[in-house]
N, C-alpha and C. Protein backbone atom coordinates (compact mmCIF):
# COMPACT_ATOMS: atom_id res chain seq x y z
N UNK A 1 0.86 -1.18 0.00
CA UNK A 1 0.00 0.00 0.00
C UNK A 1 0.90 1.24 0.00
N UNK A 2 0.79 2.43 -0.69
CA UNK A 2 1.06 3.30 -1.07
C UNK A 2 0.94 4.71 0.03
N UNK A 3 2.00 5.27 0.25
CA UNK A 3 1.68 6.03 1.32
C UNK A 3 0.62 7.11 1.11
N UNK A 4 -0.03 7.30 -0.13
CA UNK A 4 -1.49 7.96 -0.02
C UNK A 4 -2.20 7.13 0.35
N UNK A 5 -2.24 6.16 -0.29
CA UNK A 5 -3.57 5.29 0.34
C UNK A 5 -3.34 4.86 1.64
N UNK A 6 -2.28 4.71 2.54
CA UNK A 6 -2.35 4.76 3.50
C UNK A 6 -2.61 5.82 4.77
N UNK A 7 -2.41 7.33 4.19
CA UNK A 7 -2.75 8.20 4.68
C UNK A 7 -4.70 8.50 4.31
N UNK A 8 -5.15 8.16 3.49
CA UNK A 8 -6.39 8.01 3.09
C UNK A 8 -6.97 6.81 4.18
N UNK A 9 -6.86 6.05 4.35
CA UNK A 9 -7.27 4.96 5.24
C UNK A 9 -7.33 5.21 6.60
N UNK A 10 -5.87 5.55 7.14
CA UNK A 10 -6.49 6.55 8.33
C UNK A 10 -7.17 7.86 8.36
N UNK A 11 -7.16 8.33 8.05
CA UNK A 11 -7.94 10.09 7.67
C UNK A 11 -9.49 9.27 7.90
N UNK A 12 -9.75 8.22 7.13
CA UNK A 12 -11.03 7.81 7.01
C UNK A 12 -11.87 6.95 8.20
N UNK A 13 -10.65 6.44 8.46
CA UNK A 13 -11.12 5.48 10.19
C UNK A 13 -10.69 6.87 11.21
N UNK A 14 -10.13 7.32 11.15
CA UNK A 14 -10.55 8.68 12.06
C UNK A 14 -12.03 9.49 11.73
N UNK A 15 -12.17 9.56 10.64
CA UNK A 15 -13.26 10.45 10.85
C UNK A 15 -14.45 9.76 11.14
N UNK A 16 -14.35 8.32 11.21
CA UNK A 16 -15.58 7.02 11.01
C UNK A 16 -15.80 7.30 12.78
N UNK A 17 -14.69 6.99 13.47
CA UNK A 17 -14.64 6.74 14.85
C UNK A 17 -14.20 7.54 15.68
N UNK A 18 -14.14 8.89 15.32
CA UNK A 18 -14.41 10.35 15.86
C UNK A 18 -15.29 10.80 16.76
N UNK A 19 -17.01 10.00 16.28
CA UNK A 19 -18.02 10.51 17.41
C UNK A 19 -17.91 9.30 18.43
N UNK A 20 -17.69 8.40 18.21
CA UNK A 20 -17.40 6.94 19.76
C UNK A 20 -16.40 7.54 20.48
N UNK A 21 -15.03 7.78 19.94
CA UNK A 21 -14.44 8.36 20.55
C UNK A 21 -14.42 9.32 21.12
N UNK A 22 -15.49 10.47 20.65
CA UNK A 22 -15.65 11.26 21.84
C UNK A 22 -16.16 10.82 22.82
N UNK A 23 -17.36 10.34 22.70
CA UNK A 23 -18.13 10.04 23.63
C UNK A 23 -17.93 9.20 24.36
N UNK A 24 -16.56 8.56 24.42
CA UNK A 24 -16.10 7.22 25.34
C UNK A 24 -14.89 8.39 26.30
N UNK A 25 -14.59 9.74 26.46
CA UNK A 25 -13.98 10.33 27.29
C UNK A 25 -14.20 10.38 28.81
N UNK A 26 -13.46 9.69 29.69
CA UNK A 26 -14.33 9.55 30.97
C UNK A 26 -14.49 11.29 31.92
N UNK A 27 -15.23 11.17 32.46
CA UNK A 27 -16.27 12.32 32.76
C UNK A 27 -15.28 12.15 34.42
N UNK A 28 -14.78 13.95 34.57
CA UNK A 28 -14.12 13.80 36.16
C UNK A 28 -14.55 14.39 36.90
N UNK A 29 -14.79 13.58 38.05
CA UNK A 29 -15.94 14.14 38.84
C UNK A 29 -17.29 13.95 38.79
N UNK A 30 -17.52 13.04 38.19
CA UNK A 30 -19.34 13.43 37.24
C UNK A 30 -19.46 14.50 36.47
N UNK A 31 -19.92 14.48 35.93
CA UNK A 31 -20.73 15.57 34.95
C UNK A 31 -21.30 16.78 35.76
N UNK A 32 -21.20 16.69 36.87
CA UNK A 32 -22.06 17.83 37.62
C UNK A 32 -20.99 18.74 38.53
N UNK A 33 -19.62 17.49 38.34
CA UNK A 33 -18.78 18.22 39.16
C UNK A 33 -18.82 18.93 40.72
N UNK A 34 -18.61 19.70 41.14
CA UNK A 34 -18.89 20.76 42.58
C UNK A 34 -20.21 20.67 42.87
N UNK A 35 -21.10 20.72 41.44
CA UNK A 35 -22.21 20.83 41.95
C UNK A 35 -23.36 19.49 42.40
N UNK A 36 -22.79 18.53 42.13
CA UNK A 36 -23.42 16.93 42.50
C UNK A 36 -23.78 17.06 43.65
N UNK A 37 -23.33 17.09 44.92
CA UNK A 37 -23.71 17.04 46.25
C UNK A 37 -24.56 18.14 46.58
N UNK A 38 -24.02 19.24 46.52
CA UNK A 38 -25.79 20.25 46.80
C UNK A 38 -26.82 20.14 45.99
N UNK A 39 -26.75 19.62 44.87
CA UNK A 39 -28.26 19.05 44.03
C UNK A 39 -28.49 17.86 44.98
N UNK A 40 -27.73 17.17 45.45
CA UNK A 40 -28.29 16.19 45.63
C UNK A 40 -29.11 16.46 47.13
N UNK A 41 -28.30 16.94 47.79
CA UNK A 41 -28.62 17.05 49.43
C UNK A 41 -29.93 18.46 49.15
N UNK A 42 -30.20 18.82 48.13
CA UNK A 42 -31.20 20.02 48.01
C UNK A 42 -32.29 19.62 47.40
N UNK A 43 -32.17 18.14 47.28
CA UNK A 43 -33.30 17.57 46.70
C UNK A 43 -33.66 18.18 44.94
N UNK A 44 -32.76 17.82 44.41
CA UNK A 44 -33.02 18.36 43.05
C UNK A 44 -33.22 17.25 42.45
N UNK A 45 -34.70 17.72 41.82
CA UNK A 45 -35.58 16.43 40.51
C UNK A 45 -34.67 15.92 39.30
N UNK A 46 -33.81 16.67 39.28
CA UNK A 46 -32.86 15.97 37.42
C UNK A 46 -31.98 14.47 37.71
N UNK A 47 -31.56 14.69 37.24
CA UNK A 47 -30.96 12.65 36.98
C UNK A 47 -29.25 13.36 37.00
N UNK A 48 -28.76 13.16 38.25
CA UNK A 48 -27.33 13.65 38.30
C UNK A 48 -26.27 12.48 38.25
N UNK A 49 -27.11 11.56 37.80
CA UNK A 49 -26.40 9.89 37.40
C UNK A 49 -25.91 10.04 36.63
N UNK A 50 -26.69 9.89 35.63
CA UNK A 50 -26.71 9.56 34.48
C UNK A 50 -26.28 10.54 33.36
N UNK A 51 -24.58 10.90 33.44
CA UNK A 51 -24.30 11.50 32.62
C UNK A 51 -23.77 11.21 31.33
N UNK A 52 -24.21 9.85 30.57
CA UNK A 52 -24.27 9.49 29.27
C UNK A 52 -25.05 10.28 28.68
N UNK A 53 -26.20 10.37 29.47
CA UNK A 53 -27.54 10.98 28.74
C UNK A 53 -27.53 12.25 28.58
N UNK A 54 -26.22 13.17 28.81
CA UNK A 54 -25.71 14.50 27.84
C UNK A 54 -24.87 14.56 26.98
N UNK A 55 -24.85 15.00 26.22
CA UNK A 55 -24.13 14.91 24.95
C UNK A 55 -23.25 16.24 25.11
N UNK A 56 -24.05 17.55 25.60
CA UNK A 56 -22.89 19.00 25.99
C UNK A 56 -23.53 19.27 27.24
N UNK A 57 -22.54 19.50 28.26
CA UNK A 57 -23.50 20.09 29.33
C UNK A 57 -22.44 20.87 29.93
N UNK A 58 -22.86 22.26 29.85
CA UNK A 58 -22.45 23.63 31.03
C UNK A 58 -23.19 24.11 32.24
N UNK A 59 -22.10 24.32 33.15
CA UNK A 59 -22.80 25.05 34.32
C UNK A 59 -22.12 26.46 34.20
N UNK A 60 -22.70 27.53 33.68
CA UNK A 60 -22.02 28.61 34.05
C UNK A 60 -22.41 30.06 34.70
N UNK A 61 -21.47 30.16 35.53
CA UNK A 61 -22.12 30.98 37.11
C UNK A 61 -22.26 32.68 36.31
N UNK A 62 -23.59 33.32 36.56
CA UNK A 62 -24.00 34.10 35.98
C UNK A 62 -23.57 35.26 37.05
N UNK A 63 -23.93 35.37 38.58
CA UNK A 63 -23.12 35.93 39.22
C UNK A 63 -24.01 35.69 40.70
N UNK A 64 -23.40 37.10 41.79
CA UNK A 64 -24.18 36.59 42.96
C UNK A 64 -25.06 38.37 43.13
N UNK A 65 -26.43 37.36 43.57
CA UNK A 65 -27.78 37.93 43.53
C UNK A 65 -27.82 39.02 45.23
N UNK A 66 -28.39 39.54 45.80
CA UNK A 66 -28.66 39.79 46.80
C UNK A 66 -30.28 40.55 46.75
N UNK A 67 -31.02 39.53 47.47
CA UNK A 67 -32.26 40.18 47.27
C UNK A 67 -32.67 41.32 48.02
N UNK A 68 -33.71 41.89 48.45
CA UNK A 68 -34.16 42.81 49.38
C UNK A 68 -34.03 42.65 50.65
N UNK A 69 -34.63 41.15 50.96
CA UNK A 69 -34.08 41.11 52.26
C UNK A 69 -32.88 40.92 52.95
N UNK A 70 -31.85 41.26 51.71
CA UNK A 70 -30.38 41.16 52.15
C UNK A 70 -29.68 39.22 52.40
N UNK A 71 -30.54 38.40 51.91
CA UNK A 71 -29.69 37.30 51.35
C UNK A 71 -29.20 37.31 50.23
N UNK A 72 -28.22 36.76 50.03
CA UNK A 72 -27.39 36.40 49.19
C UNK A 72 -27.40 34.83 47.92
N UNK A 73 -27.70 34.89 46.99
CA UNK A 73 -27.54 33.70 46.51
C UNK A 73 -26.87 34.09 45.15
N UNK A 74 -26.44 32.59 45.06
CA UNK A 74 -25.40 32.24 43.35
C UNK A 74 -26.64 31.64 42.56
N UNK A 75 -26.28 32.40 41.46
CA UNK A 75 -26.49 32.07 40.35
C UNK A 75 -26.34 31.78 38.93
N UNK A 76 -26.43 30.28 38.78
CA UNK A 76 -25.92 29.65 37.16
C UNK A 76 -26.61 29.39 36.38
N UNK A 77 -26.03 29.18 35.14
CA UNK A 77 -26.49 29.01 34.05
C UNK A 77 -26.26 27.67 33.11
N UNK A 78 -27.11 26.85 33.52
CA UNK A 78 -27.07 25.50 33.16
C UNK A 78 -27.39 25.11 31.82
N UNK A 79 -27.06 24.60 30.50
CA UNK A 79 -27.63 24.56 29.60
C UNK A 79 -26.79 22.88 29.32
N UNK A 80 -28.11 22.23 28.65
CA UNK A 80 -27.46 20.52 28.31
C UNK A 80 -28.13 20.57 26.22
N UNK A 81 -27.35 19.65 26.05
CA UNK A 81 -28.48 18.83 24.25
C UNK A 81 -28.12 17.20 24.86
N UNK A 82 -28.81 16.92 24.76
CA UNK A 82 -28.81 15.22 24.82
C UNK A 82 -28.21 14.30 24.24
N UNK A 83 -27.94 13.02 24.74
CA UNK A 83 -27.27 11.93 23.98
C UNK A 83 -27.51 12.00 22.83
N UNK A 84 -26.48 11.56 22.20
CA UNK A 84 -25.87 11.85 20.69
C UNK A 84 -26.06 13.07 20.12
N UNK A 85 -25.88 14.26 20.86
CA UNK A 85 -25.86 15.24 19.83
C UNK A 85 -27.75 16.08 19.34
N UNK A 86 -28.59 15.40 19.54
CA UNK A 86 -29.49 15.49 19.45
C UNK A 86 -30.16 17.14 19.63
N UNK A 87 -30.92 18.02 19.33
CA UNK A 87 -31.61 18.86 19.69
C UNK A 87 -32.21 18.83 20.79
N UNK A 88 -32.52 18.15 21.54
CA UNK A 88 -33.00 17.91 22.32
C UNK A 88 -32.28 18.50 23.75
N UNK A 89 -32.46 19.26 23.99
CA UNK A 89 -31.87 19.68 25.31
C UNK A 89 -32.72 20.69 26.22
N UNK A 90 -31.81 21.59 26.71
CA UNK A 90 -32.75 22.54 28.07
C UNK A 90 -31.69 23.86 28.13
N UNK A 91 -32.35 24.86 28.87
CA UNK A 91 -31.81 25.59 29.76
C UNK A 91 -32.55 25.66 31.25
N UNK A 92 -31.42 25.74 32.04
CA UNK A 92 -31.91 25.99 33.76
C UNK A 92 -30.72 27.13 34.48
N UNK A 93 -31.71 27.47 35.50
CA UNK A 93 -31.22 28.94 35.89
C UNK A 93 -31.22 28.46 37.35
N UNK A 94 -29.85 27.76 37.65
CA UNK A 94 -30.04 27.36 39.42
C UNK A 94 -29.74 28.10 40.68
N UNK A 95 -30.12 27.95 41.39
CA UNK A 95 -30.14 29.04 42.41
C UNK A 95 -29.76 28.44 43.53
N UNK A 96 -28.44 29.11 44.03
CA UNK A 96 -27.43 28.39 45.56
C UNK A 96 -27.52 29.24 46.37
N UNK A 97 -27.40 28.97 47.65
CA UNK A 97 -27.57 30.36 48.88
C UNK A 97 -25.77 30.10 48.92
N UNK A 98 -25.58 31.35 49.31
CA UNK A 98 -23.93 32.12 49.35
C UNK A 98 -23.35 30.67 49.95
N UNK A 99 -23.69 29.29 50.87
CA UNK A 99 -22.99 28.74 51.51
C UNK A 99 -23.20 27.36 50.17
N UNK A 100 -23.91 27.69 49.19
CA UNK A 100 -23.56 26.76 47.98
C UNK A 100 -24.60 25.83 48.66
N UNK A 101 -25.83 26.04 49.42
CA UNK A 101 -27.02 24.96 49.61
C UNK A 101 -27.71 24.98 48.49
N UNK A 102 -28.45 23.93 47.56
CA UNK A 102 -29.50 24.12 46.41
C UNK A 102 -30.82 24.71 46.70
N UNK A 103 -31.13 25.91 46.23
CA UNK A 103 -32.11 26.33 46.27
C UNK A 103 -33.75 25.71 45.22
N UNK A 104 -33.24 25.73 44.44
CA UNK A 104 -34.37 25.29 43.57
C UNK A 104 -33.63 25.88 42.05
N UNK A 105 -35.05 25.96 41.12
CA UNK A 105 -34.39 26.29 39.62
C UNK A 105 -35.63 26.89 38.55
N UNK A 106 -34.99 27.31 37.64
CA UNK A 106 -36.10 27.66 36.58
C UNK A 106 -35.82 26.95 35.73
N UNK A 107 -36.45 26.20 34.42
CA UNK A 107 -36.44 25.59 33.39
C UNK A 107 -37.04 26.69 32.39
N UNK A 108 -35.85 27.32 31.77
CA UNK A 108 -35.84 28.53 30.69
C UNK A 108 -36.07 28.53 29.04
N UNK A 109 -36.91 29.20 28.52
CA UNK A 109 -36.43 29.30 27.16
C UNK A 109 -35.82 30.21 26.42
N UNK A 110 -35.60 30.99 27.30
CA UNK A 110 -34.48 32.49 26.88
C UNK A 110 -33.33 31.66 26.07
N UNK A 111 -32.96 32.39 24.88
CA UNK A 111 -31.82 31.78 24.31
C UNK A 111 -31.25 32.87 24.50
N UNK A 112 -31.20 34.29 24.91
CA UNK A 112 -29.73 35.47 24.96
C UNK A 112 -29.08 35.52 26.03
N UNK A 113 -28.84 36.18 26.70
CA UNK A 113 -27.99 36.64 28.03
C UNK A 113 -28.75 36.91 28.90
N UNK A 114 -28.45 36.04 30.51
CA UNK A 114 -28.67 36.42 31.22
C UNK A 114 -27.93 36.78 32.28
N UNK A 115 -28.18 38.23 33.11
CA UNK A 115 -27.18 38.62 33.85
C UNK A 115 -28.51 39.34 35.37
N UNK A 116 -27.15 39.89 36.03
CA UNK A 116 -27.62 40.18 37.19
C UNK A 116 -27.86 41.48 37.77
N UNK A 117 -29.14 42.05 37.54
CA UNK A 117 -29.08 43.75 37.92
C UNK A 117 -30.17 44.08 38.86
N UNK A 118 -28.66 44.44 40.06
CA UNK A 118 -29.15 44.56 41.59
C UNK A 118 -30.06 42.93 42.16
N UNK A 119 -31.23 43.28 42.62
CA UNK A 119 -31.83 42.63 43.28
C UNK A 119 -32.75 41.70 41.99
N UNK A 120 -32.22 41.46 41.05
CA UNK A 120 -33.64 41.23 39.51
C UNK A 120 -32.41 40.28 38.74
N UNK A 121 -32.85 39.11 38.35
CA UNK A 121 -32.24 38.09 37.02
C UNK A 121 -32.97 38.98 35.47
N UNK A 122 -31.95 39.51 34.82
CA UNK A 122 -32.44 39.85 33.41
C UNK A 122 -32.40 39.50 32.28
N UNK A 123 -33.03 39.17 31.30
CA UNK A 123 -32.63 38.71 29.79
C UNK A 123 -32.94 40.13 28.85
N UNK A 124 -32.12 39.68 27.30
CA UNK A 124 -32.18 40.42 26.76
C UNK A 124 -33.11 40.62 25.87
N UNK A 125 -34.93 39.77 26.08
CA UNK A 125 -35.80 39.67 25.29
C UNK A 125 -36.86 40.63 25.88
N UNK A 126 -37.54 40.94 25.10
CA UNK A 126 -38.07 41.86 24.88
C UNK A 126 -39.34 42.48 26.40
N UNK A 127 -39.37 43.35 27.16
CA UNK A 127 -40.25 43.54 28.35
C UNK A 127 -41.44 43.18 28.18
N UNK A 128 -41.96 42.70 26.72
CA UNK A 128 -43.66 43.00 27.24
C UNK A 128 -43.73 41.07 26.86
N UNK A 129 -42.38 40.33 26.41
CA UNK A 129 -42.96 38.50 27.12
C UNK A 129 -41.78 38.46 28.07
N UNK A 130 -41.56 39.78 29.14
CA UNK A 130 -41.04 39.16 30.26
C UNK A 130 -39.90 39.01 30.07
N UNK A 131 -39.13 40.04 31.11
CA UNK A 131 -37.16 40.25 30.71
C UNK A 131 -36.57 40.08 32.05
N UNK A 132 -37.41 40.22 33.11
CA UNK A 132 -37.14 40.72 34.47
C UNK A 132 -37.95 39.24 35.35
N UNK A 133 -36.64 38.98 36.25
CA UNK A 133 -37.28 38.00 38.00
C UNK A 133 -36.92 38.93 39.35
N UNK A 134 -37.63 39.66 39.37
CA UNK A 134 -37.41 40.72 40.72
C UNK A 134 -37.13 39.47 41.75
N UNK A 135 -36.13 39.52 42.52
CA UNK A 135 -36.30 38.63 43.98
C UNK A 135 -36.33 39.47 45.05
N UNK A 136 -37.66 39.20 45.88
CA UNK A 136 -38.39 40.25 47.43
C UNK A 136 -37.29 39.79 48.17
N UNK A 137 -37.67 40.38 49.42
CA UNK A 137 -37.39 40.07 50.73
C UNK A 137 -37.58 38.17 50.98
N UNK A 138 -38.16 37.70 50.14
CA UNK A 138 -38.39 36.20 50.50
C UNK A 138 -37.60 35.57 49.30
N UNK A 139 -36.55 36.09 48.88
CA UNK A 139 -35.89 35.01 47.84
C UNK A 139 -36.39 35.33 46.47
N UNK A 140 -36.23 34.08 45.73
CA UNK A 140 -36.76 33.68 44.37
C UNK A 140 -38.23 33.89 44.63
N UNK A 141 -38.37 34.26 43.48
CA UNK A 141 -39.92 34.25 43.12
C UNK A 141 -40.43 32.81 42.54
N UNK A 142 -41.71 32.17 43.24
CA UNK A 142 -42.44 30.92 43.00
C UNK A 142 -42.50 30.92 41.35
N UNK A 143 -42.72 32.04 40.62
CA UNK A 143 -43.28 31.85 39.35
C UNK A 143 -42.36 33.14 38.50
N UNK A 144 -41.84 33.01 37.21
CA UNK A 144 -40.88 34.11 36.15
C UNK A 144 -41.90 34.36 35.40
N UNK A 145 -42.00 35.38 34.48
CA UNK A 145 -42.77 35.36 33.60
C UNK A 145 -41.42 35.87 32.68
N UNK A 146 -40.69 34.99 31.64
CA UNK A 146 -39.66 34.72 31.29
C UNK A 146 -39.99 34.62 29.39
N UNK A 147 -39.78 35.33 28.50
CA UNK A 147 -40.13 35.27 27.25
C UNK A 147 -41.35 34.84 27.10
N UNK A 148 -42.39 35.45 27.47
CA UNK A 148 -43.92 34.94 27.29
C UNK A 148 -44.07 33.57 27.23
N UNK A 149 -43.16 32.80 29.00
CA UNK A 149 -43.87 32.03 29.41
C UNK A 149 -43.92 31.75 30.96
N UNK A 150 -44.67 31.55 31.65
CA UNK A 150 -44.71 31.52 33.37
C UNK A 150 -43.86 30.26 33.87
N UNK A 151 -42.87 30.85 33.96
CA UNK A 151 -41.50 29.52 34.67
C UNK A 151 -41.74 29.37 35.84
N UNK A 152 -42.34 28.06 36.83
CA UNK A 152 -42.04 27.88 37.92
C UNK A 152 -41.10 27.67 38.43
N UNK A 153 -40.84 27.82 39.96
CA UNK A 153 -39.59 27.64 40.52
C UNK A 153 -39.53 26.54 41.26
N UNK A 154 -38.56 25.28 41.00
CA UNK A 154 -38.94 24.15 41.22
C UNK A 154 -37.51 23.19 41.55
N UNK A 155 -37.66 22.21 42.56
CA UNK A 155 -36.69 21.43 42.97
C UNK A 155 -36.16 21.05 41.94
């Protein structure tokens, strides 16, 4: 065999066994990393097992909140697509008290930026389907009204 065709042969079993091989990279820490144990001990509903069943998954910390009544909480920006690559995915907006306990979460459909101004979580979509999560004196708010749709706030 001819050193093109041998450079052709691998080029080609590389690109064949490119997506196994990604997806056979072992995962350190879990997939959830830092954040596995306060989901878990905060009682959070998602599947922090089972991290085959993401295909991309970020946690990235949007910043820290302080509401009216002068607590403090972190807040990230969680976004997954599912095994194999799929469309199929989410955004979530999780919420930690300053000592990193799980607060609860929103399940989002904002696709722009979200950031942190003063005491309020903001996106960059439009005010009249909802840009603004004021947090009172009592924390997170039970319910967002988040791109014209009502996000509960939920384990």
């Amino acid at each position: 065999m001819n050193r093109t065709a041998t450079a052709l042969l691998a080029f080609t079993a590389a690109w064949l066994l490119a997506p196994a091989l990604a997806d056979a990279k072992p995962l350190k820490n879990g997939c959830f990393g830092k954040f596995e144990r306060p989901l878990r001990q905060g009682g959070f509903t998602g599947d922090v097992e089972n991290c085959a069943d993401f295909h991309e998954l970020s946690i990235k910390r949007i910043g820290r909140l302080t509401d009216l009544g002068g607590h403090t909480f972190l807040v990230y920006d969680w976004n997954y697509v599912g095994e194999g690559g799929s469309q199929h995915g989410g955004r979530r907006i999780l919420i930690f008290t300053e000592d990193m306990r799980y607060m609860g979460q929103y399940a989002v459909s904002v696709d722009g930026r979200i950031w942190i101004d003063g005491s309020r979580l903001r996106t960059n979509g439009p005010k009249r389907w909802g840009n603004v999560v004021p947090f009172t004196k009592n924390g997170p708010p039970r319910h967002a009204y988040l791109d014209a749709e009502l996000d509960d706030f939920f384990r």
